[in-house]
PDB file of N, CA and C in Angstrom:
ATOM      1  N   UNK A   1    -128.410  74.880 185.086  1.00  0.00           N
ATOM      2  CA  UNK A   1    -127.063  75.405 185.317  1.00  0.00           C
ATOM      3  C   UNK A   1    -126.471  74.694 186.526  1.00  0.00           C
ATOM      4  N   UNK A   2    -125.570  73.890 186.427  1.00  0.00           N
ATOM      5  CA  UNK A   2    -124.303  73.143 187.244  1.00  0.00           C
ATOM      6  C   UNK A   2    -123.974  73.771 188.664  1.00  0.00           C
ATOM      7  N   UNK A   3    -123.714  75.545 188.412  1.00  0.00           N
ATOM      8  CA  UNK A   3    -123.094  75.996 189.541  1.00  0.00           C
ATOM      9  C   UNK A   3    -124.133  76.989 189.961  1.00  0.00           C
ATOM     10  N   UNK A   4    -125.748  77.517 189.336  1.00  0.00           N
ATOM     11  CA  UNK A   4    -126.431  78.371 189.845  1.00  0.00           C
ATOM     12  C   UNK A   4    -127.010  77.533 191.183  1.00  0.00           C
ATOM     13  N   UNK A   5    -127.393  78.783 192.108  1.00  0.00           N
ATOM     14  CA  UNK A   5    -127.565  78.322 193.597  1.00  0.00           C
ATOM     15  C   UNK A   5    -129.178  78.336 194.010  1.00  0.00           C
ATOM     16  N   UNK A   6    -130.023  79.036 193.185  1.00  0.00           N
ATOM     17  CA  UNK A   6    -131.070  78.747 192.711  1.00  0.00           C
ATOM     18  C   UNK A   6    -131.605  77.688 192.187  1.00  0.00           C
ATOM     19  N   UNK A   7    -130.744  77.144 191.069  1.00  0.00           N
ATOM     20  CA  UNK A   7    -131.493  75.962 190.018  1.00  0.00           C
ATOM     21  C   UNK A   7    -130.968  74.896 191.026  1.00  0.00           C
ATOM     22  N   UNK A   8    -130.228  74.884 192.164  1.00  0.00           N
ATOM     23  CA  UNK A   8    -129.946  73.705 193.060  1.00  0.00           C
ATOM     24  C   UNK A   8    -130.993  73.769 194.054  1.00  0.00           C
ATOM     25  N   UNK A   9    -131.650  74.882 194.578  1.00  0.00           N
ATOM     26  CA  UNK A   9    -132.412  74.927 195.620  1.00  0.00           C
ATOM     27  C   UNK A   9    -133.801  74.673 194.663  1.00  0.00           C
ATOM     28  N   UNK A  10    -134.049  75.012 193.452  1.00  0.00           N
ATOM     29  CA  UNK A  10    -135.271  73.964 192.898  1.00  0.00           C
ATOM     30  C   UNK A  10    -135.452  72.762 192.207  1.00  0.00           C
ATOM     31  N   UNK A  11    -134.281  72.398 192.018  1.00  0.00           N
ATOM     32  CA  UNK A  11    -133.457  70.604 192.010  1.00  0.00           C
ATOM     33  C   UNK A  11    -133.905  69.908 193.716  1.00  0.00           C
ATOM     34  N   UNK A  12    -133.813  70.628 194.757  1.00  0.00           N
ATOM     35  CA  UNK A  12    -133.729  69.956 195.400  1.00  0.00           C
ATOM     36  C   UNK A  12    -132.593  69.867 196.006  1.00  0.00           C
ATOM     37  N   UNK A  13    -130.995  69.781 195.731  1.00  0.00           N
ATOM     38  CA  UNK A  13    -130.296  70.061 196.113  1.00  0.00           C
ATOM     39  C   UNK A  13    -129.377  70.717 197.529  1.00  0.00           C
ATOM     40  N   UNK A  14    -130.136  71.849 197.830  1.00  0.00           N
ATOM     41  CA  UNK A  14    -130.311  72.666 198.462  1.00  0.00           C
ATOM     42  C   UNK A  14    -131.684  73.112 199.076  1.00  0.00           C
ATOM     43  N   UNK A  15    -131.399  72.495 200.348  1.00  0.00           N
ATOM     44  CA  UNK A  15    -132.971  72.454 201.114  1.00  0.00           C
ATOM     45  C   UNK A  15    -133.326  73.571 201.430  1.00  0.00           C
ATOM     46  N   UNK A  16    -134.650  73.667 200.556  1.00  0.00           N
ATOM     47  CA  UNK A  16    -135.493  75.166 201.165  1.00  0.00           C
ATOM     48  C   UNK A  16    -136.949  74.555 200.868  1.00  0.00           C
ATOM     49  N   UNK A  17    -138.007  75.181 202.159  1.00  0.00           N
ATOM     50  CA  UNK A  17    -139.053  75.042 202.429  1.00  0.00           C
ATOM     51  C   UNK A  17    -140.034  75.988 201.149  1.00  0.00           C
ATOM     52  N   UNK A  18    -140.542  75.366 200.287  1.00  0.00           N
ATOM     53  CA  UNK A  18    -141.288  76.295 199.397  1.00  0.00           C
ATOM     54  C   UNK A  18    -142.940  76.573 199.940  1.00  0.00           C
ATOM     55  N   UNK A  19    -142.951  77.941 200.425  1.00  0.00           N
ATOM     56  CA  UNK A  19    -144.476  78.557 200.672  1.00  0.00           C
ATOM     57  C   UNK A  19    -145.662  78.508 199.725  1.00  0.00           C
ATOM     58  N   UNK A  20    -145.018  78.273 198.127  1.00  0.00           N
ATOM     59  CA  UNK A  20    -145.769  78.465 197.529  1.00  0.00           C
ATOM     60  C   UNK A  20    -145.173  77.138 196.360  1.00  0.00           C
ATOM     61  N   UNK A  21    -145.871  76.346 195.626  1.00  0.00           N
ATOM     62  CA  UNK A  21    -144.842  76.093 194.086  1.00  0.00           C
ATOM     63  C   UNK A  21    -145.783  75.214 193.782  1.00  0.00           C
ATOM     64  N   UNK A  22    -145.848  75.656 192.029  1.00  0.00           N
ATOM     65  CA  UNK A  22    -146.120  75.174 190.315  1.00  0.00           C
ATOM     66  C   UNK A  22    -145.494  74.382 189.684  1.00  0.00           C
ATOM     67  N   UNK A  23    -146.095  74.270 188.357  1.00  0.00           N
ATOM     68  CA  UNK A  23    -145.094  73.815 187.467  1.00  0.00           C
ATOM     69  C   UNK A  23    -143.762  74.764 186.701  1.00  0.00           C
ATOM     70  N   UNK A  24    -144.728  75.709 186.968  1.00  0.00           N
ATOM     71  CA  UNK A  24    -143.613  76.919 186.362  1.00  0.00           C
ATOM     72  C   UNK A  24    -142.667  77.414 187.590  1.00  0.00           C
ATOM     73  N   UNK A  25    -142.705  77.681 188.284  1.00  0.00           N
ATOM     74  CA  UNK A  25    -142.170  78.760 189.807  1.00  0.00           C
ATOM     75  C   UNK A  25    -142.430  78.185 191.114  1.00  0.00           C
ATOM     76  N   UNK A  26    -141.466  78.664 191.686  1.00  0.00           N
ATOM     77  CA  UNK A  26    -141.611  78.185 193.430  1.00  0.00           C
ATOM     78  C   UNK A  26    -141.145  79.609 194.226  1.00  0.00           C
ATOM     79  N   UNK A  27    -141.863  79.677 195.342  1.00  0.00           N
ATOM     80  CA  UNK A  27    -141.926  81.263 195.824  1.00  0.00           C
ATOM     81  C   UNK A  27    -141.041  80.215 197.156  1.00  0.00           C
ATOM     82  N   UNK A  28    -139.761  80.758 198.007  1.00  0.00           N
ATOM     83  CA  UNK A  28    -139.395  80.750 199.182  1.00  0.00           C
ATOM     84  C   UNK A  28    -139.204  81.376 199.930  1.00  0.00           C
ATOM     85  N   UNK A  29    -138.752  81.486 200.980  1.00  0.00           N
ATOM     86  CA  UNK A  29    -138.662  82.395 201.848  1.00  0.00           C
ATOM     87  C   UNK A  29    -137.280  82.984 201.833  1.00  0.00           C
ATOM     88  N   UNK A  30    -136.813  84.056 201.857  1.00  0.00           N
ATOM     89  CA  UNK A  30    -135.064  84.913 201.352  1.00  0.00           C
ATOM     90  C   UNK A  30    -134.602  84.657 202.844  1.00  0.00           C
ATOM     91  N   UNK A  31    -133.374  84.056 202.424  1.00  0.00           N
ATOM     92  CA  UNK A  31    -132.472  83.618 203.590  1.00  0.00           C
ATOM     93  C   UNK A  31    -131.648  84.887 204.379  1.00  0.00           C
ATOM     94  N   UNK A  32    -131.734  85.982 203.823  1.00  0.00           N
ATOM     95  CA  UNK A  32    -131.108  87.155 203.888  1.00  0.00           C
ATOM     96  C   UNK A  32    -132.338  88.432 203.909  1.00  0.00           C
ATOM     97  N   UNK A  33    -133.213  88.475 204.941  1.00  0.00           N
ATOM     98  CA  UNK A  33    -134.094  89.570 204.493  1.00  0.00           C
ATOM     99  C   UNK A  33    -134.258  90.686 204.653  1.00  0.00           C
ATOM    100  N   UNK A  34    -134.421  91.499 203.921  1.00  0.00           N
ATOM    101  CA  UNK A  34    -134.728  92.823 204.150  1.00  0.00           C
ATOM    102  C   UNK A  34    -136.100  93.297 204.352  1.00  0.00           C
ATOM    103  N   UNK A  35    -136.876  92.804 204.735  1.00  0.00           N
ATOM    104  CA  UNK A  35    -138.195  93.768 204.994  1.00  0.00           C
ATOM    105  C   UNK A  35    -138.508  92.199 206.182  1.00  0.00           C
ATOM    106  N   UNK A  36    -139.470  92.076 207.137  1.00  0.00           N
ATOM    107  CA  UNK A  36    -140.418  91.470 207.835  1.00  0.00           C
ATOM    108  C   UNK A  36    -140.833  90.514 207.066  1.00  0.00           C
ATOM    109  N   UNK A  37    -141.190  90.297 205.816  1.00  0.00           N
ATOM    110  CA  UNK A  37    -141.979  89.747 204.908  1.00  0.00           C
ATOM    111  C   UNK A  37    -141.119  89.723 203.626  1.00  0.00           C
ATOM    112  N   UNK A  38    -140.325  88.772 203.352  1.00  0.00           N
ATOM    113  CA  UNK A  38    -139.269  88.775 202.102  1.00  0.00           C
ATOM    114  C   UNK A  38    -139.409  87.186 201.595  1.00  0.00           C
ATOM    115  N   UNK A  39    -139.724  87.637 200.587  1.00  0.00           N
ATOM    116  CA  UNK A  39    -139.870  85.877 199.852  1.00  0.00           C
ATOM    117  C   UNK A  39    -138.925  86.201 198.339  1.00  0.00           C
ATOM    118  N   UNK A  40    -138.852  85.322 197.434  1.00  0.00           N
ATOM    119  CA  UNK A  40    -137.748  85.040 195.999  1.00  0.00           C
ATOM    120  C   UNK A  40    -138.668  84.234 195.371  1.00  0.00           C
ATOM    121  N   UNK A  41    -139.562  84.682 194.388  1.00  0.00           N
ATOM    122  CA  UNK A  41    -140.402  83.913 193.818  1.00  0.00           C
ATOM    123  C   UNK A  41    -139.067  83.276 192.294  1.00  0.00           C
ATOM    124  N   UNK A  42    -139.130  81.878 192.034  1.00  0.00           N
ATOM    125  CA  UNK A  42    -137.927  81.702 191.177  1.00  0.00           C
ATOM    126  C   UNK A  42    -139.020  80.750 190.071  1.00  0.00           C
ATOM    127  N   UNK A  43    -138.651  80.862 188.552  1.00  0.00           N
ATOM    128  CA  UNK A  43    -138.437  80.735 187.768  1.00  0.00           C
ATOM    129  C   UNK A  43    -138.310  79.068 188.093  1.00  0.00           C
ATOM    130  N   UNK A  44    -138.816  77.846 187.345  1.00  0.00           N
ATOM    131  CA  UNK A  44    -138.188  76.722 187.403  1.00  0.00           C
ATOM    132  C   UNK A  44    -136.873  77.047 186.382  1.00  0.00           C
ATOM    133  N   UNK A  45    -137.358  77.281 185.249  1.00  0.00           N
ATOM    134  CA  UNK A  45    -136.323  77.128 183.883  1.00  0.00           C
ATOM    135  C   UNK A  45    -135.566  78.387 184.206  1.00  0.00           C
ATOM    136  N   UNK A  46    -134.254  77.725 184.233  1.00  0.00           N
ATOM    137  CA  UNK A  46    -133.532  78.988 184.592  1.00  0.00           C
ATOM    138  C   UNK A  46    -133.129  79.994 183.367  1.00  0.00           C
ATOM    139  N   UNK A  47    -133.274  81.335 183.729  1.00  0.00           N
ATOM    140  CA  UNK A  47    -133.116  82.641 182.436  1.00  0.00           C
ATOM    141  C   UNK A  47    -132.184  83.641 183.732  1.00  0.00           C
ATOM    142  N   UNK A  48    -131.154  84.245 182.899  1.00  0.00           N
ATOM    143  CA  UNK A  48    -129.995  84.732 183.760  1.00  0.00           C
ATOM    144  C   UNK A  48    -131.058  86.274 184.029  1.00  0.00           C
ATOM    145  N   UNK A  49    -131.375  86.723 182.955  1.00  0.00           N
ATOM    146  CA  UNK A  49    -131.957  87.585 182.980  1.00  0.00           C
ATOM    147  C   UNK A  49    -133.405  87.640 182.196  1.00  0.00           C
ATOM    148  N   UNK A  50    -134.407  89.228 182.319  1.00  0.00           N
ATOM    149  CA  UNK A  50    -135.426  88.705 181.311  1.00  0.00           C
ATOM    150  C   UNK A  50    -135.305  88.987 179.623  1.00  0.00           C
ATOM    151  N   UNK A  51    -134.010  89.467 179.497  1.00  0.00           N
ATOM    152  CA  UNK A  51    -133.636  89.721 177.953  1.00  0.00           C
ATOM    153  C   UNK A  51    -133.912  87.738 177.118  1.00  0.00           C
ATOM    154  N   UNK A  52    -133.764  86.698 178.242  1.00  0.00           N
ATOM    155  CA  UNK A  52    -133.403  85.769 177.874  1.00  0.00           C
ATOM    156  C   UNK A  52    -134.516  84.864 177.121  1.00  0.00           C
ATOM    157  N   UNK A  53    -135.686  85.619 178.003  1.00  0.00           N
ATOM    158  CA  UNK A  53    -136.853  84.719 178.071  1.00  0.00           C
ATOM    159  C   UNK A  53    -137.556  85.172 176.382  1.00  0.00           C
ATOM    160  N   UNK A  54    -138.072  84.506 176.150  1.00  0.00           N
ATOM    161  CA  UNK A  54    -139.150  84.531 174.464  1.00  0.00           C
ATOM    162  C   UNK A  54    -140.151  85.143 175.366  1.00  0.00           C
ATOM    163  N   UNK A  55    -140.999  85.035 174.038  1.00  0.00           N
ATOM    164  CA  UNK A  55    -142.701  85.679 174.588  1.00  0.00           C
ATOM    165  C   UNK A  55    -143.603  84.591 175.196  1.00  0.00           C
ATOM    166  N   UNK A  56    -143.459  83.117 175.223  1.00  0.00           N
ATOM    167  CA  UNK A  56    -143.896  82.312 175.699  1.00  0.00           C
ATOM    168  C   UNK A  56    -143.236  81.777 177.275  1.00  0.00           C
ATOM    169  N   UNK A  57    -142.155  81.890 177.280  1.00  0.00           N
ATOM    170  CA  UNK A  57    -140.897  82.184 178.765  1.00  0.00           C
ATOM    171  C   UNK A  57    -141.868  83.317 179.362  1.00  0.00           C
ATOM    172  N   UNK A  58    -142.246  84.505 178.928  1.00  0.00           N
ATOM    173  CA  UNK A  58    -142.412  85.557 179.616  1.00  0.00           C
ATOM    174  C   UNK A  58    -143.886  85.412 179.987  1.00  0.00           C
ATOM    175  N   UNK A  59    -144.689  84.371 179.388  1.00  0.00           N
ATOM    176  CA  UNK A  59    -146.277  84.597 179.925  1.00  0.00           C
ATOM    177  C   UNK A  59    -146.238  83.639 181.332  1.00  0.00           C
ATOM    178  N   UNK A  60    -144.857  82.703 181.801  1.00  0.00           N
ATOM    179  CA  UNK A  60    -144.668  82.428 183.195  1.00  0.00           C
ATOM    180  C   UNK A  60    -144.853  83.707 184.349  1.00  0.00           C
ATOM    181  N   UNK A  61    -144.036  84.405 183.980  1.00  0.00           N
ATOM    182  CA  UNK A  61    -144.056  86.077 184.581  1.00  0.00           C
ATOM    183  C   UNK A  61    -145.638  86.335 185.242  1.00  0.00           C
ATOM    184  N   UNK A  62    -146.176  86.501 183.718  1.00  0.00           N
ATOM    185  CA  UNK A  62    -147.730  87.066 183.743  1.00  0.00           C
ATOM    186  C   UNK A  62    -148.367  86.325 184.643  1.00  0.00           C
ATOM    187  N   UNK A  63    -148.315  84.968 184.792  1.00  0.00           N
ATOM    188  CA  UNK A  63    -149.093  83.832 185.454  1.00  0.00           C
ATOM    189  C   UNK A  63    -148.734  83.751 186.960  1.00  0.00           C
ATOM    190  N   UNK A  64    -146.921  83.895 187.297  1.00  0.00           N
ATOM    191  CA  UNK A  64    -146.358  84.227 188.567  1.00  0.00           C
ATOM    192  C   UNK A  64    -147.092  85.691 189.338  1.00  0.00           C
ATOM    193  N   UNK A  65    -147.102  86.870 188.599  1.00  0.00           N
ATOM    194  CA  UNK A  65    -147.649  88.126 189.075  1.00  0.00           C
ATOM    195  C   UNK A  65    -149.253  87.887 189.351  1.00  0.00           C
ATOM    196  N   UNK A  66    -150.046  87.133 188.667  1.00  0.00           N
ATOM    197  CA  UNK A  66    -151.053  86.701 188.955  1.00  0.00           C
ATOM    198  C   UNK A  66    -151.191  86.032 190.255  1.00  0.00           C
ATOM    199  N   UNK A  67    -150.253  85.008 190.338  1.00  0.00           N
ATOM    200  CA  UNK A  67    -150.727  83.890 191.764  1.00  0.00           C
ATOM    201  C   UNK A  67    -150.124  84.738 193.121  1.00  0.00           C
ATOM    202  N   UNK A  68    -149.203  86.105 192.789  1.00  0.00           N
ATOM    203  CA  UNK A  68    -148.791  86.233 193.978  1.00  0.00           C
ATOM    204  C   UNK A  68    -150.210  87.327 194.200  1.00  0.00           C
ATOM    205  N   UNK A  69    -150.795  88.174 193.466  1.00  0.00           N
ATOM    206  CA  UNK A  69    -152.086  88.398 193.910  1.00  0.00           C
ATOM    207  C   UNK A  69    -153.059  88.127 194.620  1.00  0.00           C
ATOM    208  N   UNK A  70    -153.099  86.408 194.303  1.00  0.00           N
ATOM    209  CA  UNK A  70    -153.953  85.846 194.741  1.00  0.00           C
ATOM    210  C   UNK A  70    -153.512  85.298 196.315  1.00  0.00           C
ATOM    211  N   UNK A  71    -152.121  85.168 196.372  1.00  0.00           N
ATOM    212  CA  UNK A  71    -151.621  84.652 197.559  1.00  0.00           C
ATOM    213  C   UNK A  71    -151.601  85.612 198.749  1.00  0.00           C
ATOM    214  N   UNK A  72    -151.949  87.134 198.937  1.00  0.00           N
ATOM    215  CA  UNK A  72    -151.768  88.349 199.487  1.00  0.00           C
ATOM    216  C   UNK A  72    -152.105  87.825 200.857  1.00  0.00           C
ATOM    217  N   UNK A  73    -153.391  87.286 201.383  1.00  0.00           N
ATOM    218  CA  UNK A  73    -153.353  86.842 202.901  1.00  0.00           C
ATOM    219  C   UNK A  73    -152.490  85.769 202.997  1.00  0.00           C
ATOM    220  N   UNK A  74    -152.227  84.959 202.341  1.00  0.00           N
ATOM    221  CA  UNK A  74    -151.278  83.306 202.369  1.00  0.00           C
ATOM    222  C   UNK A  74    -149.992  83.750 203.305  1.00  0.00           C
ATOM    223  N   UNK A  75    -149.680  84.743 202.188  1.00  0.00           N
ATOM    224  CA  UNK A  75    -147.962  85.566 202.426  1.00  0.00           C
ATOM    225  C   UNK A  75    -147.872  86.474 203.186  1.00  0.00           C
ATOM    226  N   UNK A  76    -149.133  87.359 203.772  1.00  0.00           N
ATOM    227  CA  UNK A  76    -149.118  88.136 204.730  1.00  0.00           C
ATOM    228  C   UNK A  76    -148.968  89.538 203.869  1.00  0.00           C
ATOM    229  N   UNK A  77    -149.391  89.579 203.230  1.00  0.00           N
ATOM    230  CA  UNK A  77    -149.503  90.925 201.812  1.00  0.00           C
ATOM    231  C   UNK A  77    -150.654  91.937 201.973  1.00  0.00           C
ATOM    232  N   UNK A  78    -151.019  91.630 202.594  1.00  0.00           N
ATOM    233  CA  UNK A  78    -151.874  92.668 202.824  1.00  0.00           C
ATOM    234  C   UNK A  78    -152.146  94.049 202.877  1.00  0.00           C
ATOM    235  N   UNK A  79    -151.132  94.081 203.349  1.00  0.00           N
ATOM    236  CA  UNK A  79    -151.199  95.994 203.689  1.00  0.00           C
ATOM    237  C   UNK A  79    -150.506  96.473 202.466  1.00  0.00           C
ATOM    238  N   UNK A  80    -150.202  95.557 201.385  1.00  0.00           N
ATOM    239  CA  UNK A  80    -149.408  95.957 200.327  1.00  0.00           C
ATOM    240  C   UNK A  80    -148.085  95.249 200.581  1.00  0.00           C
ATOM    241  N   UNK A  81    -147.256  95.072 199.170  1.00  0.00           N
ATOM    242  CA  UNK A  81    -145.999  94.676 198.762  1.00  0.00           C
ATOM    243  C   UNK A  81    -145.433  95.709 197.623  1.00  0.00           C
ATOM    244  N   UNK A  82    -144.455  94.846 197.787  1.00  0.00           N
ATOM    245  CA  UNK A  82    -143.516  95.101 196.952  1.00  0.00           C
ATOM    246  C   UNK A  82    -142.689  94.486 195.667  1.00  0.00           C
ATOM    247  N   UNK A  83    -142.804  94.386 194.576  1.00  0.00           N
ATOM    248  CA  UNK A  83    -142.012  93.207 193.647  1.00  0.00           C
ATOM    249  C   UNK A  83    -140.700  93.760 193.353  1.00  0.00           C
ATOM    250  N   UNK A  84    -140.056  93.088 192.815  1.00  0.00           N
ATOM    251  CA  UNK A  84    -138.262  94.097 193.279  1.00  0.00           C
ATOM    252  C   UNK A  84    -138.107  92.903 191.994  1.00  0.00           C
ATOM    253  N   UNK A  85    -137.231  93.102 190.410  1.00  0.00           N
ATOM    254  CA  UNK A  85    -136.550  92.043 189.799  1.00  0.00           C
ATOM    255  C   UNK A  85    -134.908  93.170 189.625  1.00  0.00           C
ATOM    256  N   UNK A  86    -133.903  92.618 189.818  1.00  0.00           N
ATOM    257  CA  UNK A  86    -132.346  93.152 189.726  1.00  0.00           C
ATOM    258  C   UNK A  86    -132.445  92.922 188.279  1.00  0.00           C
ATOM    259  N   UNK A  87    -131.615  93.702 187.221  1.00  0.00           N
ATOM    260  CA  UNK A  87    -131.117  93.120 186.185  1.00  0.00           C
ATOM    261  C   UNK A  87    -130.089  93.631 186.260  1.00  0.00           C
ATOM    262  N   UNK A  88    -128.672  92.627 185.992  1.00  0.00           N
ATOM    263  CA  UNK A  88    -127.602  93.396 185.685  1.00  0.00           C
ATOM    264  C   UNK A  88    -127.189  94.076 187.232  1.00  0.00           C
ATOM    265  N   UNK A  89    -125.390  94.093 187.357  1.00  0.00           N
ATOM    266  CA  UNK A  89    -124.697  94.062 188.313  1.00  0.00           C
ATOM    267  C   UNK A  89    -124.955  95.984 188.934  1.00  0.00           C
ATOM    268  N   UNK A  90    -125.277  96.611 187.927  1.00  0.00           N
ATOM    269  CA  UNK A  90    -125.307  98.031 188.533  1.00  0.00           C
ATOM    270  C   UNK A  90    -126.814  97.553 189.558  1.00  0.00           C
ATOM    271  N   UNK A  91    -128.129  97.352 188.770  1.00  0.00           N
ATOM    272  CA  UNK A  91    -129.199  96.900 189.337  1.00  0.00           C
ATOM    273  C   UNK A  91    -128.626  96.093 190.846  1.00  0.00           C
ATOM    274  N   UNK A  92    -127.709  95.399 190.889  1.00  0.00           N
ATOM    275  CA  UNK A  92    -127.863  94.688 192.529  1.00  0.00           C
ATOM    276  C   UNK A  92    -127.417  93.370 191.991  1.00  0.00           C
ATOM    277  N   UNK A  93    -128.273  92.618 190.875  1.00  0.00           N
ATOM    278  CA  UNK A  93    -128.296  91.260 191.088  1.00  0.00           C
ATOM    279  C   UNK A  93    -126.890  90.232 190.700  1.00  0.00           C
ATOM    280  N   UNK A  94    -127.262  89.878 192.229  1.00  0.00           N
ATOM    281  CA  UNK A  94    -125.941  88.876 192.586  1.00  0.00           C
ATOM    282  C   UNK A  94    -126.239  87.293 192.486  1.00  0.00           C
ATOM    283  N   UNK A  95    -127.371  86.695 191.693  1.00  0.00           N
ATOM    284  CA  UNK A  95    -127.590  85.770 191.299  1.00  0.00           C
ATOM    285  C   UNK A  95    -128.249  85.829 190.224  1.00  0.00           C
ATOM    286  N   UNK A  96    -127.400  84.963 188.903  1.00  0.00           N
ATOM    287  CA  UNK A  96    -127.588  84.836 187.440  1.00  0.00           C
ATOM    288  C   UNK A  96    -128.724  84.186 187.180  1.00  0.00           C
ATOM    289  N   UNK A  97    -129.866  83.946 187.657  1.00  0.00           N
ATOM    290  CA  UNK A  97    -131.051  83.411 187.737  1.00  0.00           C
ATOM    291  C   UNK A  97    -132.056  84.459 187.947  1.00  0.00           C
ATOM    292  N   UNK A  98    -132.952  84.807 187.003  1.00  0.00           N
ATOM    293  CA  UNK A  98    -134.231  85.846 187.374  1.00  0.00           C
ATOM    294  C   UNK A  98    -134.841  85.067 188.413  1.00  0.00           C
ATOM    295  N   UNK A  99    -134.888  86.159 189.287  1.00  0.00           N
ATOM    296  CA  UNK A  99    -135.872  86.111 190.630  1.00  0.00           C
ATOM    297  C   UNK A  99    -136.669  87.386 191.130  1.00  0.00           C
ATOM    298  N   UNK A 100    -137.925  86.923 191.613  1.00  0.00           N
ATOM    299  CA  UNK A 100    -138.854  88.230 191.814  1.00  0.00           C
ATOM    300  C   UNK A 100    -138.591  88.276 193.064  1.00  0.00           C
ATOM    301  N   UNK A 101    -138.019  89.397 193.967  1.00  0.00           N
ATOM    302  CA  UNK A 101    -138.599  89.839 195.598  1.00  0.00           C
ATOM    303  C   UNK A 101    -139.545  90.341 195.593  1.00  0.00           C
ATOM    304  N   UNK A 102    -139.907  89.376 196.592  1.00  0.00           N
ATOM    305  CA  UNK A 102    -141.538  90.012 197.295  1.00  0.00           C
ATOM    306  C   UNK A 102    -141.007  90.718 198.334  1.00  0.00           C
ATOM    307  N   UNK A 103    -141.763  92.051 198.619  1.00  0.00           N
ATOM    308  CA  UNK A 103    -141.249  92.676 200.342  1.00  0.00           C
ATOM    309  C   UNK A 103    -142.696  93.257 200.858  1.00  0.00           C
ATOM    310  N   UNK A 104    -142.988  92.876 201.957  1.00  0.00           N
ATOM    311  CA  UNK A 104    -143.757  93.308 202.462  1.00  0.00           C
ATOM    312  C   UNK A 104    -143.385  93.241 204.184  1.00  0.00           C
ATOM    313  N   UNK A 105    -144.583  93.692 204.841  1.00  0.00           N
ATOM    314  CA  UNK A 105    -144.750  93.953 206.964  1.00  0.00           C
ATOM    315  C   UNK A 105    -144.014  95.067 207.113  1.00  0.00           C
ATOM    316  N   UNK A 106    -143.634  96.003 206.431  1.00  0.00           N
ATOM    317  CA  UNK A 106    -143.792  97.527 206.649  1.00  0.00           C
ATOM    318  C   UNK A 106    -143.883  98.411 205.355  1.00  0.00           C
ATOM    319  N   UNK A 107    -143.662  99.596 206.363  1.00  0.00           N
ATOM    320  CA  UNK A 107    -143.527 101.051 205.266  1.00  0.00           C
ATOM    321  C   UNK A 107    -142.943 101.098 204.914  1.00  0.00           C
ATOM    322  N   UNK A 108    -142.361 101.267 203.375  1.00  0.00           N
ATOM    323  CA  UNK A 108    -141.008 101.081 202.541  1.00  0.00           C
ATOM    324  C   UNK A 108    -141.083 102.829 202.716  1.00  0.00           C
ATOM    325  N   UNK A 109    -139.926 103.463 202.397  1.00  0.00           N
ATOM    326  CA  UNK A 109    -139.956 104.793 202.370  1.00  0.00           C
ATOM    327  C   UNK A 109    -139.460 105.093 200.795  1.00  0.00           C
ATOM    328  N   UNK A 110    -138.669 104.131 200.207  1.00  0.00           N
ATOM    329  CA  UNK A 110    -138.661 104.637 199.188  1.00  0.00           C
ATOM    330  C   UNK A 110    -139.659 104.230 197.494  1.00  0.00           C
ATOM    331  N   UNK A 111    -139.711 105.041 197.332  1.00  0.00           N
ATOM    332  CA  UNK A 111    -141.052 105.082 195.891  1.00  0.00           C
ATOM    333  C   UNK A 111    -140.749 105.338 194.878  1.00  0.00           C
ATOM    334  N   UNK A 112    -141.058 105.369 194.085  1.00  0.00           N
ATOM    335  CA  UNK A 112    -141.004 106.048 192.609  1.00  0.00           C
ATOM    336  C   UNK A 112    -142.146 106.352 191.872  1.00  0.00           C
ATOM    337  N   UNK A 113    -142.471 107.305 191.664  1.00  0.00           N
ATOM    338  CA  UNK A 113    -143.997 107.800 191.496  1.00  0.00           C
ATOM    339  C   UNK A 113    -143.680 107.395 189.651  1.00  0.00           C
TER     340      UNK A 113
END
C-alpha cells in the first residue's frame, strides 16, 4: 500500500529500529507509548484487518504469538504482557494495517476475565 505508514516503515522508507524481524513480521518499538514497555509487532504483507487474511495469512499470527513467547526476557516481558489487536474504528484502530501491541513494565488495571 502507497500511502500505509506501516508498509513504509517495513519498506524501509521510514526509519525505525526493528528489536525483533523475520520473513514474515518485524516487532518495533511504538513511537507513541502507552505502557513502559510498548512494541507494534507488524505483519510484512500488509492485511487492513484480520477478516483479510486466508488460513495460510493467519498461521503468520500463530508463528508471530509464538516468537513473542519466546522473546519475553529479549523484550523485557517478564512479569507478563499484554497483546492488544484494534479492529475497526469503534475498536481504536487508526492504522489500516493489522498490528499486534505488545504492553508490558507495569500493572495494567484493566482485565477481562
Amino acid at each position: 500500500m502507497n500511502d500505509c505508514i506501516f508498509c513504509k516503515i517495513i519498506g524501509g522508507e521510514i526509519p525505525a529500529k526493528p528489536v525483533y524481524e523475520c520473513e514474515d513480521f518485524i516487532i518495533i518499538n511504538d513511537v507513541n507509548p502507552i505502557a513502559p514497555k510498548h512494541y507494534l509487532l507488524l505483519p510484512r504483507n500488509h492485511y487492513a484487518t484480520l477478516a483479510e487474511m486466508n488460513g495460510t495469512d493467519a498461521e503468520i499470527l500463530g508463528r508471530a504469538l509464538k516468537t513473542v513467547s519466546g522473546l519475553q526476557k529479549e523484550l523485557g516481558l517478564e512479569n507478563g504482557y499484554r497483546l492488544v489487536i484494534n479492529q475497526g474504528a469503534d475498536a481504536g484502530q487508526s492504522v489500516l494495517h493489522l498490528h499486534i501491541h505488545i504492553l508490558a513494565g507495569t500493572e495494567m488495571s484493566f482485565t477481562v476475565d
